[in-house]
C-alpha atoms as a PDB file:
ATOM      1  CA  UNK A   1     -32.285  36.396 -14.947  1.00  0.00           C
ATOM      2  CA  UNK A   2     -31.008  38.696 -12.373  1.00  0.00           C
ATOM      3  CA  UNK A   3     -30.648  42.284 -12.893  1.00  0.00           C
ATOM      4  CA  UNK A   4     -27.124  43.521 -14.058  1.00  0.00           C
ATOM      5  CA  UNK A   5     -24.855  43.926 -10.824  1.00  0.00           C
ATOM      6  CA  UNK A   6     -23.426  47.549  -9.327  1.00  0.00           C
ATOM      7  CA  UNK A   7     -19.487  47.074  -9.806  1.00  0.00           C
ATOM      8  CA  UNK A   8     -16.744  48.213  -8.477  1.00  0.00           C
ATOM      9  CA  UNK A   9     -12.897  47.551  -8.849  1.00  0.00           C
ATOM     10  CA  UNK A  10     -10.123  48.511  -6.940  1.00  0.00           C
ATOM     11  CA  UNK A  11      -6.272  48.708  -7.380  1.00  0.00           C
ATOM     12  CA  UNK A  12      -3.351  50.737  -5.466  1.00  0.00           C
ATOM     13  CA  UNK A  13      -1.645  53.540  -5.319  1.00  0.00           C
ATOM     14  CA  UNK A  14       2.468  53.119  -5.441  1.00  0.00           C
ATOM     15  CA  UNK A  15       4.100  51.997  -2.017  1.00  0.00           C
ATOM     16  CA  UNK A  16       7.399  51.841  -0.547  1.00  0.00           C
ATOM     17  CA  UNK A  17       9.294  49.349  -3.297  1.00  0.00           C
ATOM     18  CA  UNK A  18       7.089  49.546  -5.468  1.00  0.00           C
ATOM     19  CA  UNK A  19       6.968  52.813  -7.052  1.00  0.00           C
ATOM     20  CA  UNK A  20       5.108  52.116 -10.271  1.00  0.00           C
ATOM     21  CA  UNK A  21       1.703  50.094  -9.645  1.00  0.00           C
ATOM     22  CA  UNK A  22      -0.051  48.378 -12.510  1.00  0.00           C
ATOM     23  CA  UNK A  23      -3.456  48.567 -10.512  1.00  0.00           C
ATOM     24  CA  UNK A  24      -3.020  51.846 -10.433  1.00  0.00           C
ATOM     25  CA  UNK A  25      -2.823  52.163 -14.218  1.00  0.00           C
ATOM     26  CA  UNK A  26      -5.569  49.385 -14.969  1.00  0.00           C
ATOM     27  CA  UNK A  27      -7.897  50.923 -12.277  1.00  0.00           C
ATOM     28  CA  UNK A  28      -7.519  54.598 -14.505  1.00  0.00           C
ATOM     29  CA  UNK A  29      -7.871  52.549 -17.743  1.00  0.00           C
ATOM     30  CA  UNK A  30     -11.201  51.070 -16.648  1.00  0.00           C
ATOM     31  CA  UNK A  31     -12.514  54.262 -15.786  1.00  0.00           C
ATOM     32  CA  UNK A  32     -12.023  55.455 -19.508  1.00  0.00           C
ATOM     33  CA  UNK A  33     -12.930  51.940 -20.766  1.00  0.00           C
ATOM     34  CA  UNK A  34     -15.673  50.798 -18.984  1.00  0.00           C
ATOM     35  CA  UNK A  35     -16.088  46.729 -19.381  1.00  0.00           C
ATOM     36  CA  UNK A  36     -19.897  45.553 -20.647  1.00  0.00           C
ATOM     37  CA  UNK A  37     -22.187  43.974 -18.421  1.00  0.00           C
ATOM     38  CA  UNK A  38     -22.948  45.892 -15.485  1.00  0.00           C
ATOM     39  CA  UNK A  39     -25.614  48.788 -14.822  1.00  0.00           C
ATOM     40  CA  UNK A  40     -23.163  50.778 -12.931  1.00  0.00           C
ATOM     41  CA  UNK A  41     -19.540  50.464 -13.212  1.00  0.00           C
ATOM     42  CA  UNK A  42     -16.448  52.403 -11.173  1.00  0.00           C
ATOM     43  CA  UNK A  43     -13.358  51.620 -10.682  1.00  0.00           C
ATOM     44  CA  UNK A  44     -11.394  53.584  -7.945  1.00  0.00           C
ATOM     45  CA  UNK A  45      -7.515  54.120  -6.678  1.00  0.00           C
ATOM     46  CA  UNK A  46      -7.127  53.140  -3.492  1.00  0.00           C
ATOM     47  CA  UNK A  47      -4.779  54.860  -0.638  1.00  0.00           C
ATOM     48  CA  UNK A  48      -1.858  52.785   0.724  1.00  0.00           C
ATOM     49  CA  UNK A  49      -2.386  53.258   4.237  1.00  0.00           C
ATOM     50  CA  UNK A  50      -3.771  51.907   7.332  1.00  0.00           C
ATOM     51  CA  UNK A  51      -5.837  54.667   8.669  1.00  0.00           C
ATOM     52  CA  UNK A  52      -7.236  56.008   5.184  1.00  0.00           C
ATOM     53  CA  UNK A  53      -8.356  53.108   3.589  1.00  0.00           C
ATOM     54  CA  UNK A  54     -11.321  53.096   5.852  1.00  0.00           C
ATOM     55  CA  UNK A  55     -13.192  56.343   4.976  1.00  0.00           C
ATOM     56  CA  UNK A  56     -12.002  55.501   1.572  1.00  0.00           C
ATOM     57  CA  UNK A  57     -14.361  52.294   1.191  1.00  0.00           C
ATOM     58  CA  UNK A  58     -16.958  53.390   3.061  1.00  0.00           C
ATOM     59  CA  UNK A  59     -17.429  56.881   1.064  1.00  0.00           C
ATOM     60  CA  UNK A  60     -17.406  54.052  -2.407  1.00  0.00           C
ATOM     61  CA  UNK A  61     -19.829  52.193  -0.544  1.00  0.00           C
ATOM     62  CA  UNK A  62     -22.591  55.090   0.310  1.00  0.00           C
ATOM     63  CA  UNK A  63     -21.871  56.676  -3.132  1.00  0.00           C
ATOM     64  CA  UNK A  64     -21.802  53.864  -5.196  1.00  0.00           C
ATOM     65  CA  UNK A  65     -23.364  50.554  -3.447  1.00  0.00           C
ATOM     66  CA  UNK A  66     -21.245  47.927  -5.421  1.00  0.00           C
ATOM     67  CA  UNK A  67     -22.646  44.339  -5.376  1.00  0.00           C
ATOM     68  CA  UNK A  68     -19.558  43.048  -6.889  1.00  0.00           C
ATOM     69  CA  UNK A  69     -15.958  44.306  -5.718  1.00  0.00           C
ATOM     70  CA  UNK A  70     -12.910  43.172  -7.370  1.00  0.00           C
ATOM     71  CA  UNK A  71      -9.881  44.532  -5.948  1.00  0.00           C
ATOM     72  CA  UNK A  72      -6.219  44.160  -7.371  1.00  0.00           C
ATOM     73  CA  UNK A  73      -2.829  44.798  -6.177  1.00  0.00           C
ATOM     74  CA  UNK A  74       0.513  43.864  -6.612  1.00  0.00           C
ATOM     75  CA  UNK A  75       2.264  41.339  -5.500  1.00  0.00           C
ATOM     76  CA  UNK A  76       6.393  41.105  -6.814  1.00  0.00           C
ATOM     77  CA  UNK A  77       6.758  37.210  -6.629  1.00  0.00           C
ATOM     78  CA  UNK A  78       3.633  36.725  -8.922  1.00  0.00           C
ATOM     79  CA  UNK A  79       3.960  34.992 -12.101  1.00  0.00           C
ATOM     80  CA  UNK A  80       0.577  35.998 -13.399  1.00  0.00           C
ATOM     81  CA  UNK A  81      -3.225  36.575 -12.040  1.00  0.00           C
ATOM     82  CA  UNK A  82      -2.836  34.853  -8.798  1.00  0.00           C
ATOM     83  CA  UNK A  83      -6.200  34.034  -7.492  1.00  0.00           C
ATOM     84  CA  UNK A  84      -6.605  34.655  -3.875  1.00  0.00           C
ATOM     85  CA  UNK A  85      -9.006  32.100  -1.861  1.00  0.00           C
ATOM     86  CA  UNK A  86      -8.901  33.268   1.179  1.00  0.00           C
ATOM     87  CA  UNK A  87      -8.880  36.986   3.445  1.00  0.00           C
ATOM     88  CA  UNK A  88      -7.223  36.624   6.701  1.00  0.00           C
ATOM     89  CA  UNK A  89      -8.204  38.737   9.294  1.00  0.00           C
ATOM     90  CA  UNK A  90      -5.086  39.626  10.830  1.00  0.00           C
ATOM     91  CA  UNK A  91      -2.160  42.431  10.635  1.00  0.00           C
ATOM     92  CA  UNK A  92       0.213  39.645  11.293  1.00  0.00           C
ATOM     93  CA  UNK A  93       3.309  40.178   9.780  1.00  0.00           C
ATOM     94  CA  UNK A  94       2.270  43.952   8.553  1.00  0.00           C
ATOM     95  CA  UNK A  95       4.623  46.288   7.542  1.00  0.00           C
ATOM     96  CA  UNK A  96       4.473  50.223   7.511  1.00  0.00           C
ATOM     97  CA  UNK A  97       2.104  52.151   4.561  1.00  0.00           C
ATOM     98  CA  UNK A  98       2.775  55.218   2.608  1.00  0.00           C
ATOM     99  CA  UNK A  99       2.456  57.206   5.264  1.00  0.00           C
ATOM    100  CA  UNK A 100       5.221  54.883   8.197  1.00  0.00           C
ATOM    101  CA  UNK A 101       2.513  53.873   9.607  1.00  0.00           C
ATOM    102  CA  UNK A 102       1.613  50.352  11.006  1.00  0.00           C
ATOM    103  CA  UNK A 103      -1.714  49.205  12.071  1.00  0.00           C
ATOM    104  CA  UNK A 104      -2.587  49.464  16.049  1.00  0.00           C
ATOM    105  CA  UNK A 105      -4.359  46.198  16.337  1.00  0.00           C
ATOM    106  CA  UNK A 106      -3.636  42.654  15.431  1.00  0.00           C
ATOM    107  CA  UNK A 107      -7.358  42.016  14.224  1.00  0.00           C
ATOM    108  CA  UNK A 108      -8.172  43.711  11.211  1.00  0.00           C
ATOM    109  CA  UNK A 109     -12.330  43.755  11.798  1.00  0.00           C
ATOM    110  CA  UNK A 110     -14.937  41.792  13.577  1.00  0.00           C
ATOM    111  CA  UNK A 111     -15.476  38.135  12.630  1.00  0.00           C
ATOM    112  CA  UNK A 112     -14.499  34.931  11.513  1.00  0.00           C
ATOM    113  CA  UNK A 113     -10.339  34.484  11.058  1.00  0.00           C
ATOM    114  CA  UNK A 114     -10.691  33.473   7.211  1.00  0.00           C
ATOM    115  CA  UNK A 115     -13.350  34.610   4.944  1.00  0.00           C
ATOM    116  CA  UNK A 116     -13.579  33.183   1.558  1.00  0.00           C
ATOM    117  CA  UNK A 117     -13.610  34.821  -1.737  1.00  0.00           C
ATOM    118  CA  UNK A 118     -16.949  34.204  -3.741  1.00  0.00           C
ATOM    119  CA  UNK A 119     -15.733  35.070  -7.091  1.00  0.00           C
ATOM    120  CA  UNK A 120     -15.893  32.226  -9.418  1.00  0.00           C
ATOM    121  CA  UNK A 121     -12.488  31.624  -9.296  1.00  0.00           C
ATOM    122  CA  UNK A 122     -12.522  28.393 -11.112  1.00  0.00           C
ATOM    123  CA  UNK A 123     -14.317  29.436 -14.024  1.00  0.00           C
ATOM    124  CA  UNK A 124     -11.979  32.481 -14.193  1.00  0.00           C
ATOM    125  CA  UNK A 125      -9.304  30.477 -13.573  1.00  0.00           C
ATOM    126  CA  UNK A 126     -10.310  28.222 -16.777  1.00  0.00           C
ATOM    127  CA  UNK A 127     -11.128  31.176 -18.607  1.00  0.00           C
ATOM    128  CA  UNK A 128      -7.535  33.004 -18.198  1.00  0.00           C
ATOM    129  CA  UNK A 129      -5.522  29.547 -18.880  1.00  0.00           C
ATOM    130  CA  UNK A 130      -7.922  28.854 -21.642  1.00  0.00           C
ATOM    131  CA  UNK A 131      -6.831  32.562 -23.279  1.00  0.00           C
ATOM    132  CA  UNK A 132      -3.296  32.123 -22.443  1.00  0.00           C
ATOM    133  CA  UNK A 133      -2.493  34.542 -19.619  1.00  0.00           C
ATOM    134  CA  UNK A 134      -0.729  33.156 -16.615  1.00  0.00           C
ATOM    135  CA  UNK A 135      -2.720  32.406 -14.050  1.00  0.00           C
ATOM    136  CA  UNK A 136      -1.803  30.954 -10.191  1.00  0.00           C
ATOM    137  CA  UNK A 137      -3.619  29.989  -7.275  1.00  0.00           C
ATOM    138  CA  UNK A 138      -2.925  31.246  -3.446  1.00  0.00           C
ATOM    139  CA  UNK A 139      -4.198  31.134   0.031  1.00  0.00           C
ATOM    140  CA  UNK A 140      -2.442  33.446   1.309  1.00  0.00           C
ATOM    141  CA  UNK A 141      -2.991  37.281   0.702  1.00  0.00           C
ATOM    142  CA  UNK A 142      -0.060  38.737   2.206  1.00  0.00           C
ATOM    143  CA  UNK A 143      -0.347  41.025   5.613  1.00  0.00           C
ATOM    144  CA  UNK A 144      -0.060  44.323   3.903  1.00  0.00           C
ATOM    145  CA  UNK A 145      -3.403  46.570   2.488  1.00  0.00           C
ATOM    146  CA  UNK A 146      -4.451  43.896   0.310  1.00  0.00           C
ATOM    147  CA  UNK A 147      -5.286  41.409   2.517  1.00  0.00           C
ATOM    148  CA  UNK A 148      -6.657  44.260   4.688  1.00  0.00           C
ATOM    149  CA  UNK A 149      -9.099  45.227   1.932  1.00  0.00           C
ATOM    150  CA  UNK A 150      -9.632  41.607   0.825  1.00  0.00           C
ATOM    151  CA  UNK A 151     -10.840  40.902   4.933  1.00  0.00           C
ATOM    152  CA  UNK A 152     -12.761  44.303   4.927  1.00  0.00           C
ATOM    153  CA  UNK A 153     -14.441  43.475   1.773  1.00  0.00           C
ATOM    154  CA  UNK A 154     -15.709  39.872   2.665  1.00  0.00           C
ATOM    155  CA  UNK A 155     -16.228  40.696   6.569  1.00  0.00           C
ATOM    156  CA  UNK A 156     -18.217  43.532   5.482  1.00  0.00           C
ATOM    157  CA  UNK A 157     -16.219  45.530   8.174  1.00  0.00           C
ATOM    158  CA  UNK A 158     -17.154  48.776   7.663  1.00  0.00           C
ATOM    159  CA  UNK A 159     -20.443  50.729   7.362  1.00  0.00           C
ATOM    160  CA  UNK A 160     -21.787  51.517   4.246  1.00  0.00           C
ATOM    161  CA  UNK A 161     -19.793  48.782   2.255  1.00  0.00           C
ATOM    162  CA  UNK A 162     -21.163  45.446   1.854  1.00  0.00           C
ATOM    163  CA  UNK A 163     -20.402  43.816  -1.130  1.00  0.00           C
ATOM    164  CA  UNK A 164     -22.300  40.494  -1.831  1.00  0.00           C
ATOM    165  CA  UNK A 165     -19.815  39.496  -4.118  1.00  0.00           C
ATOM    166  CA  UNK A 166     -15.729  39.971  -3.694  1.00  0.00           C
ATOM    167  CA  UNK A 167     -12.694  38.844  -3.894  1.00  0.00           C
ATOM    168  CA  UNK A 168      -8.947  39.726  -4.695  1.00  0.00           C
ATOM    169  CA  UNK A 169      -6.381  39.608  -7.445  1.00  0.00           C
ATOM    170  CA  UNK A 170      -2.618  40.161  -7.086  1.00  0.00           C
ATOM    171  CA  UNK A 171      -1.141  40.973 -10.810  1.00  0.00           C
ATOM    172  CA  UNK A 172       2.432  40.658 -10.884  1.00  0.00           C
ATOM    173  CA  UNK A 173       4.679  43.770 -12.117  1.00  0.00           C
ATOM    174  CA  UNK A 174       4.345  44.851 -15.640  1.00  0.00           C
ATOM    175  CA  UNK A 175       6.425  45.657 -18.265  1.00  0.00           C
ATOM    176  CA  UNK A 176       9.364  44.200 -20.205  1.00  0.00           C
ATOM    177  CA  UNK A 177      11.096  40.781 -18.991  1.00  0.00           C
ATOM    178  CA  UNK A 178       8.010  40.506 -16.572  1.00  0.00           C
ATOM    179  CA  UNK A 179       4.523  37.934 -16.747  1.00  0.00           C
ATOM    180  CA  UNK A 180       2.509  40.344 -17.950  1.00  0.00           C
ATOM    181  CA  UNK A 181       2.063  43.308 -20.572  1.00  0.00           C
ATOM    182  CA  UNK A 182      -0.013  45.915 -20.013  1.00  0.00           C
ATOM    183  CA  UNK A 183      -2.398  44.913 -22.878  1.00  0.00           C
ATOM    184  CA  UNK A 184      -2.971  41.500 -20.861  1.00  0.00           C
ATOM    185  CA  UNK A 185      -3.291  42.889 -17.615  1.00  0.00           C
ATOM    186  CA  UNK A 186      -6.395  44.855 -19.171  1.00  0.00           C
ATOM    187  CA  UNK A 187      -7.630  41.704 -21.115  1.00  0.00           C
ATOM    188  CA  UNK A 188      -7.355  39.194 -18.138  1.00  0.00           C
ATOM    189  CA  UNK A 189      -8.696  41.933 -15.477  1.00  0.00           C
ATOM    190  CA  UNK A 190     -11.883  42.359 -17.948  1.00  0.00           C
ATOM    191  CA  UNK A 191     -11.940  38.288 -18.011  1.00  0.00           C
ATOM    192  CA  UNK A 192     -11.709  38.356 -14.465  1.00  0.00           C
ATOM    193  CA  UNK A 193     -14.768  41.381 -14.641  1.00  0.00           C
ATOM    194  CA  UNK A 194     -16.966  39.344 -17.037  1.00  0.00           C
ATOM    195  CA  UNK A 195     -16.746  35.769 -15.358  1.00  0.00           C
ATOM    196  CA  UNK A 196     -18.198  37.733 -11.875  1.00  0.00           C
ATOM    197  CA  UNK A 197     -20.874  38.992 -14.053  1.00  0.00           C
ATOM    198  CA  UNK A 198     -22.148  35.772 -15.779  1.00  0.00           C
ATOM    199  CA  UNK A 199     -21.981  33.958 -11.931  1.00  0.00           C
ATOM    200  CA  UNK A 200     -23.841  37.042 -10.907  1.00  0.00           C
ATOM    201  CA  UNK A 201     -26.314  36.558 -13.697  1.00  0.00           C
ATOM    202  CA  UNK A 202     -27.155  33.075 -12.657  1.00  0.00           C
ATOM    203  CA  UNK A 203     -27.192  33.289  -9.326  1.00  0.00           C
ATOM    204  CA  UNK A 204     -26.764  36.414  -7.479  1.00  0.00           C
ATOM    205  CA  UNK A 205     -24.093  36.165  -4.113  1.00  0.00           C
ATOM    206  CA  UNK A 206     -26.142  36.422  -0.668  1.00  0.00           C
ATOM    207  CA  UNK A 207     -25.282  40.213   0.865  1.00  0.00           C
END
């Protein structure tokens, strides 16, 4: 068996319409209630903006050397985990951060245009439906930080962060009259945390 992975996950800060972000809350609840599995787990806030989020992953990466990253963010029009396939590298379509800033190049790193996610996403796919939390399926990330993180992440597009295994998650808002409770949100996220880990287990992701 391999040995337990480094892991890391991510979720957002508030942006512009948005101003409470469930990542944001299950990223702080991880930290206090750390899922079983790994030999080193974090889970971290990320800025919403073009120019931080940069030095933000590549301090994580020298600090903490994740082998697994599983990053989250919100998407409105969700109607439960929505399973993302596949990072685009592109600002196409972007739209300004936290701070009114947009990104100054169309590319968002060096490489391929798409970059698959090598989560399981089937078997966490089966595993959410199985447990009864909504789950969807999309190949398109959006053009905002997400997919900018998702590309990063995959492209291994900046130093010091190099994931072998990532992939993203958009969670739809949370609260009353939406998909999700807060209480799921934390179970399927740990679902999503544990099905990495087994796949890990059997067969470690190339760096």
């Amino acid at each position: 068996m391999a040995a337990a992975p480094r892991l890391l996950v991510t979720g957002f800060e508030p942006f512009p319409g948005a101003p409470v972000n469930p990542t944001e809350w299950l990223a702080k609840t991880l930290q206090k209630e750390p899922p079983e599995g790994s030999s080193a787990f974090q889970a971290e806030v990320l800025p919403v903006d073009y120019t931080a989020i940069r030095p933000a992953l590549s301090g994580i990466g020298r600090a903490f050397r994740p082998d697994i990253a599983i990053h989250f963010g919100l998407a409105a029009e969700c109607h439960g985990f929505r399973l993302e396939r596949i990072a685009r590298n592109s600002f196409a379509g972007a739209r300004p951060d936290n701070a009114g800033a947009m990104p100054s190049s169309e590319k968002i790193c060096e490489g391929p245009a798409e970059l698959p996610s090598n989560l399981p996403l089937e078997a966490i796919h089966d595993v959410l439906a199985a447990d009864g939390l909504p789950v969807e399926w999309s190949d398109n990330a959006g053009a905002y930080l997400c997919n900018m993180v998702f590309t990063l992440s995959r492209a291994h597009g900046i130093k010091d962060f190099s994931p072998a295994m990532s992939g993203f998650v958009h969670v739809p808002p949370v609260g009353a009259g939406t998909a999700l409770a807060n209480a799921e949100l934390l179970s399927g996220a740990k679902i999503v945390i544990a099905q990495a880990i087994a796949a890990w287990n059997v067969s470690p992701a190339p760096a």
